[in-house]
Protein backbone atom coordinates (compact mmCIF):
# COMPACT_ATOMS: atom_id res chain seq x y z
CA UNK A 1 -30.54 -14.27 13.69
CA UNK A 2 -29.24 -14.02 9.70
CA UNK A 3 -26.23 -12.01 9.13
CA UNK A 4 -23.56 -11.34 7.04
CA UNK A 5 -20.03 -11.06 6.82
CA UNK A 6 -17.24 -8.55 5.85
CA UNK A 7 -14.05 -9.45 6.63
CA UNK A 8 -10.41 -6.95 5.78
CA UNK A 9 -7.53 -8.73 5.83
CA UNK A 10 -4.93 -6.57 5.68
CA UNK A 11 -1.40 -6.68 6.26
CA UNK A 12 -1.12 -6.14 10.21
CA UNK A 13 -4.69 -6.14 11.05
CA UNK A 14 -7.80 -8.00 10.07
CA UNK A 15 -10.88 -6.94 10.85
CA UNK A 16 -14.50 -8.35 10.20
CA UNK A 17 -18.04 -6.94 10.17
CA UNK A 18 -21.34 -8.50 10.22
CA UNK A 19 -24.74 -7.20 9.39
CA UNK A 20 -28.06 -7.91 10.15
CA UNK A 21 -30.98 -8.41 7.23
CA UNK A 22 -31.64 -4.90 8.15
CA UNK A 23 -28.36 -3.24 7.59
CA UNK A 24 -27.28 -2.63 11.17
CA UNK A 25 -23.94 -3.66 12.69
CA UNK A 26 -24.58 -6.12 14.78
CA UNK A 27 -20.57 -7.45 15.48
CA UNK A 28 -17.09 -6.26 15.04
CA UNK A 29 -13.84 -8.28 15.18
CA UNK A 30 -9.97 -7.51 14.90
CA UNK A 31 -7.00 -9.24 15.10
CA UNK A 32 -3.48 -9.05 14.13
CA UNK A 33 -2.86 -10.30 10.32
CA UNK A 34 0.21 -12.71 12.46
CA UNK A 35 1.72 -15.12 9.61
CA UNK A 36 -1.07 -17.41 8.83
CA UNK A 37 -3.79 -15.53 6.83
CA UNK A 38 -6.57 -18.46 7.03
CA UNK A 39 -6.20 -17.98 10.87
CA UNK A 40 -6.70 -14.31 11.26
CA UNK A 41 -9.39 -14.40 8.96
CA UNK A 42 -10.97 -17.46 11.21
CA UNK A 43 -10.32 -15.53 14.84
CA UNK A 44 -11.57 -11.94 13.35
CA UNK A 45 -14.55 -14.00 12.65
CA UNK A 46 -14.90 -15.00 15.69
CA UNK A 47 -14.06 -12.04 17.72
CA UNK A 48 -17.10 -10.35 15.76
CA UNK A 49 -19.13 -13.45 16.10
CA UNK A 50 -18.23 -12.93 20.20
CA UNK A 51 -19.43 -8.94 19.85
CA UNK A 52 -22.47 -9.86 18.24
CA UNK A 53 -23.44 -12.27 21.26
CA UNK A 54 -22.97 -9.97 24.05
CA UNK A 55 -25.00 -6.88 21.58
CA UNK A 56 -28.24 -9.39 22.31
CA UNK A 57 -26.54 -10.67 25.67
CA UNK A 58 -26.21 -6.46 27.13
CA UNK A 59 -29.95 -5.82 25.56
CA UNK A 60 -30.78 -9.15 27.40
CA UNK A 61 -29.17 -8.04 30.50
CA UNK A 62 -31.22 -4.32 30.51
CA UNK A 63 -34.31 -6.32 30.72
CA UNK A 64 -33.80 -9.43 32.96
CA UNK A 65 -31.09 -7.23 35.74
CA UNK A 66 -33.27 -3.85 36.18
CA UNK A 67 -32.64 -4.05 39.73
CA UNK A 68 -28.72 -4.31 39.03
CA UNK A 69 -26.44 -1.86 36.71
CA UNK A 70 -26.41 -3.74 33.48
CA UNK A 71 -23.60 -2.35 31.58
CA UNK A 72 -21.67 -2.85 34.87
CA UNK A 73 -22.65 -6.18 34.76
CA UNK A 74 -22.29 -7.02 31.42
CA UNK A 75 -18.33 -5.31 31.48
CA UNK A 76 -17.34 -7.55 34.09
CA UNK A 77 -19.16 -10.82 32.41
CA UNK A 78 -16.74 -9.36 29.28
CA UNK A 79 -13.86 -8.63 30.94
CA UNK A 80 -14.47 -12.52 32.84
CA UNK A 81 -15.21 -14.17 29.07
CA UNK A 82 -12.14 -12.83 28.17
CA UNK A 83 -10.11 -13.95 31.06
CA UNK A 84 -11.25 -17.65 30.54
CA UNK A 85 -10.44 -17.35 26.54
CA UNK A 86 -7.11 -15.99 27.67
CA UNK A 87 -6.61 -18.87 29.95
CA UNK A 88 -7.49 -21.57 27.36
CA UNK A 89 -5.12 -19.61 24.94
CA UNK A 90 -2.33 -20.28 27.87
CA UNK A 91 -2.94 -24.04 28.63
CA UNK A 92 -2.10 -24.21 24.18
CA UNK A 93 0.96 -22.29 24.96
CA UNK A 94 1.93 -24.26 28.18
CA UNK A 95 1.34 -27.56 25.83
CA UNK A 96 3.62 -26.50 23.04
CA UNK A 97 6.23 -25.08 25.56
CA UNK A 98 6.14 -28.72 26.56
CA UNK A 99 6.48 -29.80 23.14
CA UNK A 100 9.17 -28.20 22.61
CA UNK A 101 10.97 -28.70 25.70
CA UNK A 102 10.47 -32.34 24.91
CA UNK A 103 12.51 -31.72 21.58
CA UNK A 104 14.58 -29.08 22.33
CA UNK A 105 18.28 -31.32 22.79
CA UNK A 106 20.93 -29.55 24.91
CA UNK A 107 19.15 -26.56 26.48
CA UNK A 108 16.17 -28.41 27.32
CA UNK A 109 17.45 -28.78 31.37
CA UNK A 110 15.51 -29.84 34.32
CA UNK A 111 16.22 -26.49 35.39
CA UNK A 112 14.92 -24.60 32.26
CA UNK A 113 11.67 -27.01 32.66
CA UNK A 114 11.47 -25.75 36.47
CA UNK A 115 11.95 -21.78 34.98
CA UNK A 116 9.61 -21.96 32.58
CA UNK A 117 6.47 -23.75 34.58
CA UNK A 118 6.82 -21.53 37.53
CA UNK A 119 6.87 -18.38 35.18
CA UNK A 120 4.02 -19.99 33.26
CA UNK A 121 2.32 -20.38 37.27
CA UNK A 122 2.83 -17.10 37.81
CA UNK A 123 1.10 -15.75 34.65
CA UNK A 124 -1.99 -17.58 35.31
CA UNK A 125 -1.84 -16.18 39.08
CA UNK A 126 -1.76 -12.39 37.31
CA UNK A 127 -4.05 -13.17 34.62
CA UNK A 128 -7.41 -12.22 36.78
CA UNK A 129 -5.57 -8.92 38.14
CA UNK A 130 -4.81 -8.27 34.33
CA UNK A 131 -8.45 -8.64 33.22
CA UNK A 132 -10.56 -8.45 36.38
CA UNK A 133 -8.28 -6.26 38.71
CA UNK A 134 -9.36 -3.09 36.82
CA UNK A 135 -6.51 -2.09 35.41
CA UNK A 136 -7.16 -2.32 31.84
CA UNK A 137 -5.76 -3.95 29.27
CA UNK A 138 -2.77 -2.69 26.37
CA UNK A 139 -3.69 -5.17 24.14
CA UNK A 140 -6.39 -7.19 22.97
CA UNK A 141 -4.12 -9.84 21.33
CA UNK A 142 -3.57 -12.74 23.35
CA UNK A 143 0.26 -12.70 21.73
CA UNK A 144 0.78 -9.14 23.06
CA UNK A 145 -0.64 -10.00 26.24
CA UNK A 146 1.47 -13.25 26.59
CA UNK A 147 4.67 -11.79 25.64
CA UNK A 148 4.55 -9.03 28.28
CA UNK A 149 3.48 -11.41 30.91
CA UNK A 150 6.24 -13.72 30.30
CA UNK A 151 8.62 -11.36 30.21
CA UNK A 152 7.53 -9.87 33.50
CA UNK A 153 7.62 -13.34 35.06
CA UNK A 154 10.46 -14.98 33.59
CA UNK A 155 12.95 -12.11 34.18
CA UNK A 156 12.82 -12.98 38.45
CA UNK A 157 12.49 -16.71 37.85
CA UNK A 158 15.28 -16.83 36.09
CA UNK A 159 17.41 -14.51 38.67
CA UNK A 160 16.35 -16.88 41.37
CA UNK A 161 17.01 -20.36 39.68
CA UNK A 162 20.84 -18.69 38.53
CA UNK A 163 19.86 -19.45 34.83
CA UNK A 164 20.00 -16.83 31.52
CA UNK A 165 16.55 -15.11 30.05
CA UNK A 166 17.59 -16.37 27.46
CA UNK A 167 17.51 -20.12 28.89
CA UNK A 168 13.40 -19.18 29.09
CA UNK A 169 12.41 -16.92 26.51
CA UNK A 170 13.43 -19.41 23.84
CA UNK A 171 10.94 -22.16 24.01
CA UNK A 172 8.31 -19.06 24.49
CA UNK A 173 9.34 -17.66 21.17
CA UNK A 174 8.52 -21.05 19.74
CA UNK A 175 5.76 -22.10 20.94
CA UNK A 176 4.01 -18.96 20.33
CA UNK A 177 4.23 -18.67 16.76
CA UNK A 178 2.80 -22.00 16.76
CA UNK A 179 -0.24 -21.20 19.16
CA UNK A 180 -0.72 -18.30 17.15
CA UNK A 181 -1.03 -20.11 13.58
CA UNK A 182 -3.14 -23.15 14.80
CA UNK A 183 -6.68 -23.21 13.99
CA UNK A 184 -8.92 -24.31 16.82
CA UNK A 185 -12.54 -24.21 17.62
CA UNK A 186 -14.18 -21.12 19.86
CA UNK A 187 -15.86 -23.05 22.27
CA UNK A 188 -18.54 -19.80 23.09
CA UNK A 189 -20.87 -21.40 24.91
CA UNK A 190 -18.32 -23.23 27.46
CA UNK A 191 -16.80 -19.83 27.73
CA UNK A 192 -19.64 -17.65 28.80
CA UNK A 193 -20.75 -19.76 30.91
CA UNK A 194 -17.64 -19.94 33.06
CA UNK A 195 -17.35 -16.69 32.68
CA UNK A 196 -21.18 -16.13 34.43
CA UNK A 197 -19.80 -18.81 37.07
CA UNK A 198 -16.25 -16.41 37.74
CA UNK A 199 -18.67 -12.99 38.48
CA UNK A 200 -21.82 -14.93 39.85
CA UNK A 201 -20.24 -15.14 43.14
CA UNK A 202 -20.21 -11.56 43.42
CA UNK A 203 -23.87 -10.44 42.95
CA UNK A 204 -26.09 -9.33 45.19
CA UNK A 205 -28.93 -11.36 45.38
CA UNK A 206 -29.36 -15.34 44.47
CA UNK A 207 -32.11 -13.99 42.18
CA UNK A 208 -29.71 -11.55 40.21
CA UNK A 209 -27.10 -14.92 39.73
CA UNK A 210 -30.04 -17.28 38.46
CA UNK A 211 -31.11 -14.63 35.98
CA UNK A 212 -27.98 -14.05 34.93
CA UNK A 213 -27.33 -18.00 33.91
CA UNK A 214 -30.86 -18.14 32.13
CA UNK A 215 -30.06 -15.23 30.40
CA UNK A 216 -26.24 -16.46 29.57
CA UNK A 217 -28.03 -19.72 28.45
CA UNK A 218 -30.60 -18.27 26.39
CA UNK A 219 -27.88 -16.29 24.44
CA UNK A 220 -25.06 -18.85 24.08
CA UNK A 221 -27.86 -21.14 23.07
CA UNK A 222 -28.96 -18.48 20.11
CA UNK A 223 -28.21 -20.05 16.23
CA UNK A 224 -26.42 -17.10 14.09
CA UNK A 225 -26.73 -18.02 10.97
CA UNK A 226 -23.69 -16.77 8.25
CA UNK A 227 -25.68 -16.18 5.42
CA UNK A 228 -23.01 -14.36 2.75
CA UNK A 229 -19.63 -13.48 3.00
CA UNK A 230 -17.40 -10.77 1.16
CA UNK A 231 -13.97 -9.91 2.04
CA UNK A 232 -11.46 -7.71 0.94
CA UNK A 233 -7.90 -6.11 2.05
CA UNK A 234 -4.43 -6.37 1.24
CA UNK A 235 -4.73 -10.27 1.66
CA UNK A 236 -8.11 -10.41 -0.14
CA UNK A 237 -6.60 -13.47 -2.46
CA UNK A 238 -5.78 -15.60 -0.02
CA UNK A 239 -8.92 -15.75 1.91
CA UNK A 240 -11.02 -19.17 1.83
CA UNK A 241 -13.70 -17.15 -0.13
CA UNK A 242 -14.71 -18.28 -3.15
CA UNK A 243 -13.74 -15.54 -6.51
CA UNK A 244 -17.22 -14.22 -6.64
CA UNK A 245 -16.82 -13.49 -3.23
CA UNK A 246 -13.59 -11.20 -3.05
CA UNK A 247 -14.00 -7.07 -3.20
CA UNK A 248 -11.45 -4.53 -4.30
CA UNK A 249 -10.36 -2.83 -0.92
CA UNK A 250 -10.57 0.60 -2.94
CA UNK A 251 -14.20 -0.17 -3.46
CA UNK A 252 -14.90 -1.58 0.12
CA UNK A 253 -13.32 1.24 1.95
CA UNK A 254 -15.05 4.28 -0.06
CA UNK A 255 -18.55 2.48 0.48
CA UNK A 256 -17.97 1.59 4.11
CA UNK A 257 -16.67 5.49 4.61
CA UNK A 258 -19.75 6.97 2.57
CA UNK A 259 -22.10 4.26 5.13
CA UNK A 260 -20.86 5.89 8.44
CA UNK A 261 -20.55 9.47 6.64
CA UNK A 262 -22.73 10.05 4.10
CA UNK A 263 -21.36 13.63 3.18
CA UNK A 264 -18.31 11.95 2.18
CA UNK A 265 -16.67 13.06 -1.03
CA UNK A 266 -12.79 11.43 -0.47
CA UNK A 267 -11.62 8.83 1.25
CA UNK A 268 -8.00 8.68 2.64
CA UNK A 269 -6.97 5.04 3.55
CA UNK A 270 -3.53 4.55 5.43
CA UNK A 271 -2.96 1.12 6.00
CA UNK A 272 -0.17 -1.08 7.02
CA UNK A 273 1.67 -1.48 3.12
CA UNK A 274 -0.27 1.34 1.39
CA UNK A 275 -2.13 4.44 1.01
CA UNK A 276 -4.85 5.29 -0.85
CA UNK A 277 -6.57 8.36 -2.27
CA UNK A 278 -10.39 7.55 -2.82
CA UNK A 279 -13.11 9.99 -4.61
CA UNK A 280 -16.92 8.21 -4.20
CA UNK A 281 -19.99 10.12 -5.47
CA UNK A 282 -22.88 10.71 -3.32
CA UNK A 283 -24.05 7.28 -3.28
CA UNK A 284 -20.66 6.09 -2.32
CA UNK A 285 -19.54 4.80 -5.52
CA UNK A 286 -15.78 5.02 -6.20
CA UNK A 287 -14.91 7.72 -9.13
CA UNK A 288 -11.65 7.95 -9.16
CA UNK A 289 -8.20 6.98 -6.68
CA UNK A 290 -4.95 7.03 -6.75
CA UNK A 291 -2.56 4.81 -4.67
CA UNK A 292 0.97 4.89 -3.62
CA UNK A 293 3.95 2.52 -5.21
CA UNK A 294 4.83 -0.78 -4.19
CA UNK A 295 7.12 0.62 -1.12
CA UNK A 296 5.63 0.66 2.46
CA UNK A 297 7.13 4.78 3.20
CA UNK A 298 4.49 6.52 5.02
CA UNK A 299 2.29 3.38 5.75
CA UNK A 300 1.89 2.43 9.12
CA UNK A 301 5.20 -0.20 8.08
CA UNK A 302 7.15 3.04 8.22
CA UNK A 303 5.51 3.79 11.68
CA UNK A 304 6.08 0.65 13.10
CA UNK A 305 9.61 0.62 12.03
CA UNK A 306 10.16 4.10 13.81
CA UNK A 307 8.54 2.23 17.33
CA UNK A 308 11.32 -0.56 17.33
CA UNK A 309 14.08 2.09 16.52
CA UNK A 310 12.40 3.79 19.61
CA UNK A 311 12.24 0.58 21.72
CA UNK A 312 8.55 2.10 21.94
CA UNK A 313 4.98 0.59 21.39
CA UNK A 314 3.22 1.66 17.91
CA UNK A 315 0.54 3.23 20.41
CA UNK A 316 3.23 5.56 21.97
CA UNK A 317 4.47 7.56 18.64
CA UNK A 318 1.25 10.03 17.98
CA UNK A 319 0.76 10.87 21.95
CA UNK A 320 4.58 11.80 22.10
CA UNK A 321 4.66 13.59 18.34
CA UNK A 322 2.05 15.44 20.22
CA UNK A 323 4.25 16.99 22.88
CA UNK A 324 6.61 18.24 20.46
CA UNK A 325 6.85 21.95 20.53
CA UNK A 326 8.97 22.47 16.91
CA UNK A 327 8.92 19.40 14.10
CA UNK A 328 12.16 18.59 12.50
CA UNK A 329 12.28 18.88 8.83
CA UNK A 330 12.72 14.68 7.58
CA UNK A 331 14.11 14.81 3.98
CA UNK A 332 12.89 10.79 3.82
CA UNK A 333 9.86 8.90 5.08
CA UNK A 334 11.65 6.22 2.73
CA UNK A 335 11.48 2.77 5.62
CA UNK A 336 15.09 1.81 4.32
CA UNK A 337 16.59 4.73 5.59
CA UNK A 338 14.30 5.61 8.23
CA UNK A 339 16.79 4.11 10.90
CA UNK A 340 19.84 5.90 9.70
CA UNK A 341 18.21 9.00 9.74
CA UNK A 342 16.27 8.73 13.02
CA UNK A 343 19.62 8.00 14.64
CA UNK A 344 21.46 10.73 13.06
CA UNK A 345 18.71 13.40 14.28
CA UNK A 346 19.25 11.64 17.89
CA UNK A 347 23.07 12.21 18.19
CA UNK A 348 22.58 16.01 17.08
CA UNK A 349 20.72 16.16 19.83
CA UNK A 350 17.22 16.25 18.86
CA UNK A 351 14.13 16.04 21.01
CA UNK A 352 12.77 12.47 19.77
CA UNK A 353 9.37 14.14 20.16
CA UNK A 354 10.27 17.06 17.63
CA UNK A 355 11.81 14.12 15.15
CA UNK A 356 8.61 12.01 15.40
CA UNK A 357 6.56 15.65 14.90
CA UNK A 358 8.45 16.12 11.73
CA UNK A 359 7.73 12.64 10.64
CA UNK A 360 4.28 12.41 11.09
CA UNK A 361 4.09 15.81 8.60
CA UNK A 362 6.40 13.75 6.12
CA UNK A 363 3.98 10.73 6.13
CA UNK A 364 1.22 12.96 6.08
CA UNK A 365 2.83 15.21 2.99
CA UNK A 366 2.79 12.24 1.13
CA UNK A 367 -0.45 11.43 1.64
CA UNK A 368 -1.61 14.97 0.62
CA UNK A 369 0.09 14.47 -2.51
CA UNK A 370 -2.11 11.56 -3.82
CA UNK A 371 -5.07 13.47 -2.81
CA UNK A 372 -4.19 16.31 -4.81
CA UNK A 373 -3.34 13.64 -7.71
CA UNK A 374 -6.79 12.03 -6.97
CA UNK A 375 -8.81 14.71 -7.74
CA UNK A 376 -8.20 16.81 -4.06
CA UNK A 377 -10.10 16.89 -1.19
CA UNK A 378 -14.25 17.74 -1.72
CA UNK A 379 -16.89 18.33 1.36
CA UNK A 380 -16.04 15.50 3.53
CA UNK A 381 -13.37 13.68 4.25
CA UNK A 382 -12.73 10.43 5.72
CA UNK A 383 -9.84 9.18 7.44
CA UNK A 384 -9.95 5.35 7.52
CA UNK A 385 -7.37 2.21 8.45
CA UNK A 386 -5.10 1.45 11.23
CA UNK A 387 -3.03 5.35 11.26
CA UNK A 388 -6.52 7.16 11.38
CA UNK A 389 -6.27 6.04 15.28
CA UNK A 390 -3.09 8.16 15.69
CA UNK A 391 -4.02 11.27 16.86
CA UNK A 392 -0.86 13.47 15.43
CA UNK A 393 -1.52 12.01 12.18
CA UNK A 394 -4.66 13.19 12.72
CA UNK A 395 -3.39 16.91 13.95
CA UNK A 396 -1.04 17.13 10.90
CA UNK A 397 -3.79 16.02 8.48
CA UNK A 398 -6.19 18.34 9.87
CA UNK A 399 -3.67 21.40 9.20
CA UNK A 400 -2.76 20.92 6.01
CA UNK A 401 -6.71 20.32 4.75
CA UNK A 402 -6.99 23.79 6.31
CA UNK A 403 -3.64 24.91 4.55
CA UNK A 404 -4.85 23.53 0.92
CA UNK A 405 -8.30 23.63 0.95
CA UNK A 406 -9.38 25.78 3.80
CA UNK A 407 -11.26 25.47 6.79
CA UNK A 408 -14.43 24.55 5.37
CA UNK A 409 -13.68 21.03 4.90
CA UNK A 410 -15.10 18.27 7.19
CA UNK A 411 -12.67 15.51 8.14
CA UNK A 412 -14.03 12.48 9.81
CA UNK A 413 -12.06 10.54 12.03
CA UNK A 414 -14.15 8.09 14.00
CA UNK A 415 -12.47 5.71 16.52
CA UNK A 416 -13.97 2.94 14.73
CA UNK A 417 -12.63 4.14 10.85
CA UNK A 418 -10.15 0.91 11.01
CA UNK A 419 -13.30 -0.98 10.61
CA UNK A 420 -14.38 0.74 6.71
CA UNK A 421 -12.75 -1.86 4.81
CA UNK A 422 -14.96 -4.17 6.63
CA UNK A 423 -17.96 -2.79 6.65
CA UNK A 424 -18.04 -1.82 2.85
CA UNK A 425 -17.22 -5.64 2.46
CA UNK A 426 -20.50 -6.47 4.18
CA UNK A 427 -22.52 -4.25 2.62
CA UNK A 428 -21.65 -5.87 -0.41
CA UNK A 429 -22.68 -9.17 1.03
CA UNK A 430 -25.99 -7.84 1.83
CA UNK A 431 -26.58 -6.99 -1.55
CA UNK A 432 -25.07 -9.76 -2.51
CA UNK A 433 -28.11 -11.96 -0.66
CA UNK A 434 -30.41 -9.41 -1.53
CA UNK A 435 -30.19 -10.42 -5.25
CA UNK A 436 -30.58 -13.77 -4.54
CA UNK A 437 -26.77 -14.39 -5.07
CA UNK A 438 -25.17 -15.27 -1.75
CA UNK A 439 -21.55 -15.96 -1.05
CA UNK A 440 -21.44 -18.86 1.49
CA UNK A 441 -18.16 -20.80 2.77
CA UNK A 442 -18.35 -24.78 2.12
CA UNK A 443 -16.31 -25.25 5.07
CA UNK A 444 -16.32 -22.65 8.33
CA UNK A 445 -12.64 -22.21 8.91
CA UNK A 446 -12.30 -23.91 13.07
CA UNK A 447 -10.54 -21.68 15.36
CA UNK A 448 -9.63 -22.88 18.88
CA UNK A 449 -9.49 -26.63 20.13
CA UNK A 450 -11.64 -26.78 23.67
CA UNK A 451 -9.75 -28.13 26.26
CA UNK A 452 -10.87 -30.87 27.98
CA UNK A 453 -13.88 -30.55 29.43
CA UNK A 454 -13.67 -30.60 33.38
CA UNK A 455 -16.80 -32.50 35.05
CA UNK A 456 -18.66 -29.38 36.28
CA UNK A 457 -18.66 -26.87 32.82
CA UNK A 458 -19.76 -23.87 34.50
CA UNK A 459 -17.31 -24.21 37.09
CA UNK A 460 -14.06 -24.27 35.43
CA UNK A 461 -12.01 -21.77 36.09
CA UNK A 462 -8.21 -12.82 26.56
CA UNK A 463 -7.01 -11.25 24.06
């Protein structure tokens, strides 16, 4: 199969896209921008890489597993491939820790050592309850994932051994910047297939389990071949693309939005350092934008900021803004003074549901200013980048269209709108081997050293 790439990187996500010869999506990735731009590029990459496989391993499934539920079995071969990526991901953690308990001088104690390998045991006990136990998953990042777990298992280990958290979490915070940063090589095919070997043991017949490794060979076994590459996004100049090969994100996001939407008339991009105002013509060709300053108020910065005042997760703020039942006026969505001001509203006593109301409207205020500046809002409009997924943002956004340009206008907000920036960035690819001009990497960034290999593969036993 012959696709190509689109890959966002933008300042707290990065996404990638990849097309078929035909135009269709055939893979998505994301992952969190973390510190090390060549690396989030590498793993969103790979993530979509991963999506594209099981697209041809779940139409694979429908026709070798009639007899079975296939999109039951292909959620728990998923969920299992994920498990086994998250494990490998935690054997490079428990090797740092190591490393660093090796140099870590004074606090690096026999007991410490004890602590942290018995809370690292007990997070690879809960890892196939976390993936495979049903209970779903609040992150797909494997440094999400691991901070929770530690925390969950370190807390009683350290009770029990009489040492500090702190005497733990330390070599955690460490190591896991460095884990996070290192480029290593996906090792799919190992994956998947002990990933087939985890669920096999579970099907019904021996005939559903052999069909299910042919068909897990045949698709591991399947060459994808990268044939152009664009990217794009608020990191676009560091990414190892060559010149020719880097997209305004302006560009990318109004042609990805007019792609899913063709009515679309304006684009409204909220990202994690900016917002953008975007006017495309009916083919999708940008006509005129406006953006916001250099500072991050209103961005999803500004959101995030508001979480860790709240001790709350980024994902928490729109459901609870949603429960308010009268917004406080915020005279600043300025991320300096967000904190002062968020506190102040607090100790007068303010729901912090009606305070995060009122700040949603202030972000979103801002945002309906460059519209208007843009050229307003026409037909359709799209909602893309990471805020478009939270739903009071959303509300607000929804009310004042109505308020300034009446009901008539469509607004599209599709779950998978962080994804524009991307997908604009591939369709430029495709045109860009269309023409006969393709963008192609020298060197395929590596993403995840394999571990050693045990001596049975498929019998070894994410983010």
């Amino acid at each position: 199969m012959k696709i190509v790439v689109g890959v966002d990187l933008g300042s707290t996500t990065t996404k990638a896209v990849l097309l078929d010869e035909q135009g269709r999506i055939v893979g998505r990735g994301i992952t969190n921008s973390r510190s090390n731009y060549e690396v989030a590029c590498a793993i969103a990459r790979d993530d979509a890489l991963t999506s594209a496989r099981f697209d041809l391993l779940d139409r694979a499934l429908r026709d070798a597993a009639a007899d079975a539920d296939p999109a039951d079995l292909s959620q728990r071969l998923h969920a299992a491939f994920r498990l086994e990526l998250y494990l490998d991901d935690l054997g490079a953690l428990a090797r740092r820790m190591g490393e660093v308990l090796d140099a870590g001088g004074p606090r690096a104690t026999a007991q410490v050592r004890q602590g942290i390998e018995q809370a690292l045991s007990e997070m690879r006990e809960r890892a196939h309850a976390t993936f495979l136990g049903g209970g779903g998953r609040k992150s797909d990042f494997f440094r999400d994932l691991a901070s929770a777990a530690f925390v969950a298992a370190a807390e009683p280990v350290a009770a029990t051994l009489g040492l500090r958290f702190d005497d733990l979490v330390w070599a955690f915070d460490r190591a896991i910047l460095d884990v996070e940063t290192e480029l290593r090589e996906l090792a799919f095919a190992s994956l998947l297939a002990r990933a087939a070997q985890r669920i096999a043991g579970d099907l019904e017949t021996p005939s559903l389990r052999e069909r299910l490794m042919r068909v897990v060979d045949e698709i591991a076994s399947l060459p994808i071949v990268e044939a152009s590459f664009v990217g794009t996004g608020y990191g676009r100049q560091t990414l190892p693309f060559p010149k020719a090969a880097v997209r305004s994100e302006i560009l990318c996001h109004g042609r990805g939005a007019h792609r899913l939407f063709p009515g679309t008339r304006t684009v409204l991009d909220i990202g994690g350092q900016d917002t953008k105002a975007i006017q495309v013509d009916d083919r999708g060709v940008v006509t005129s934008f406006q953006m916001n300053d250099r500072c991050a108020a209103g961005c999803g910065r500004y959101l995030g900021y508001i979480a860790d005042e709240l001790n709350l997760g980024l994902h928490e703020l729109g459901p609870l803004a949603l429960q308010s039942k009268r917004a406080v006026r915020i005279n600043s969505t300025c991320t300096v003074f967000a904190g002062a001001e968020l506190r102040e509203r607090l100790s007068l006593g303010e729901d912090r549901e009606d305070i995060l109301a009122g700040l949603h409207r202030a972000i979103m205020l801002r945002a309906m200013s460059l519209l208007a500046r843009s050229g307003g809002v026409r037909d359709e409009l799209t909602f893309t980048g990471g805020v478009c997924k939270n739903g009071a943002a959303t509300k607000v956004l929804r009310e004042l269209v109505d308020e300034n340009y009446g009901a008539g206008i469509t607004l599209n907000a599709h779950p998978d709108s962080i994804y524009m920036g991307a997908l604009g960035a591939a369709l430029f690819a495709l045109d860009d081997l269309d023409a006969g001009r393709p963008n192609l990497l020298e060197v395929a960034a590596p993403r995840r050293a394999p571990p050693a290999a045990p001596a049975n593969r498929a019998c070894a036993g994410c983010s």
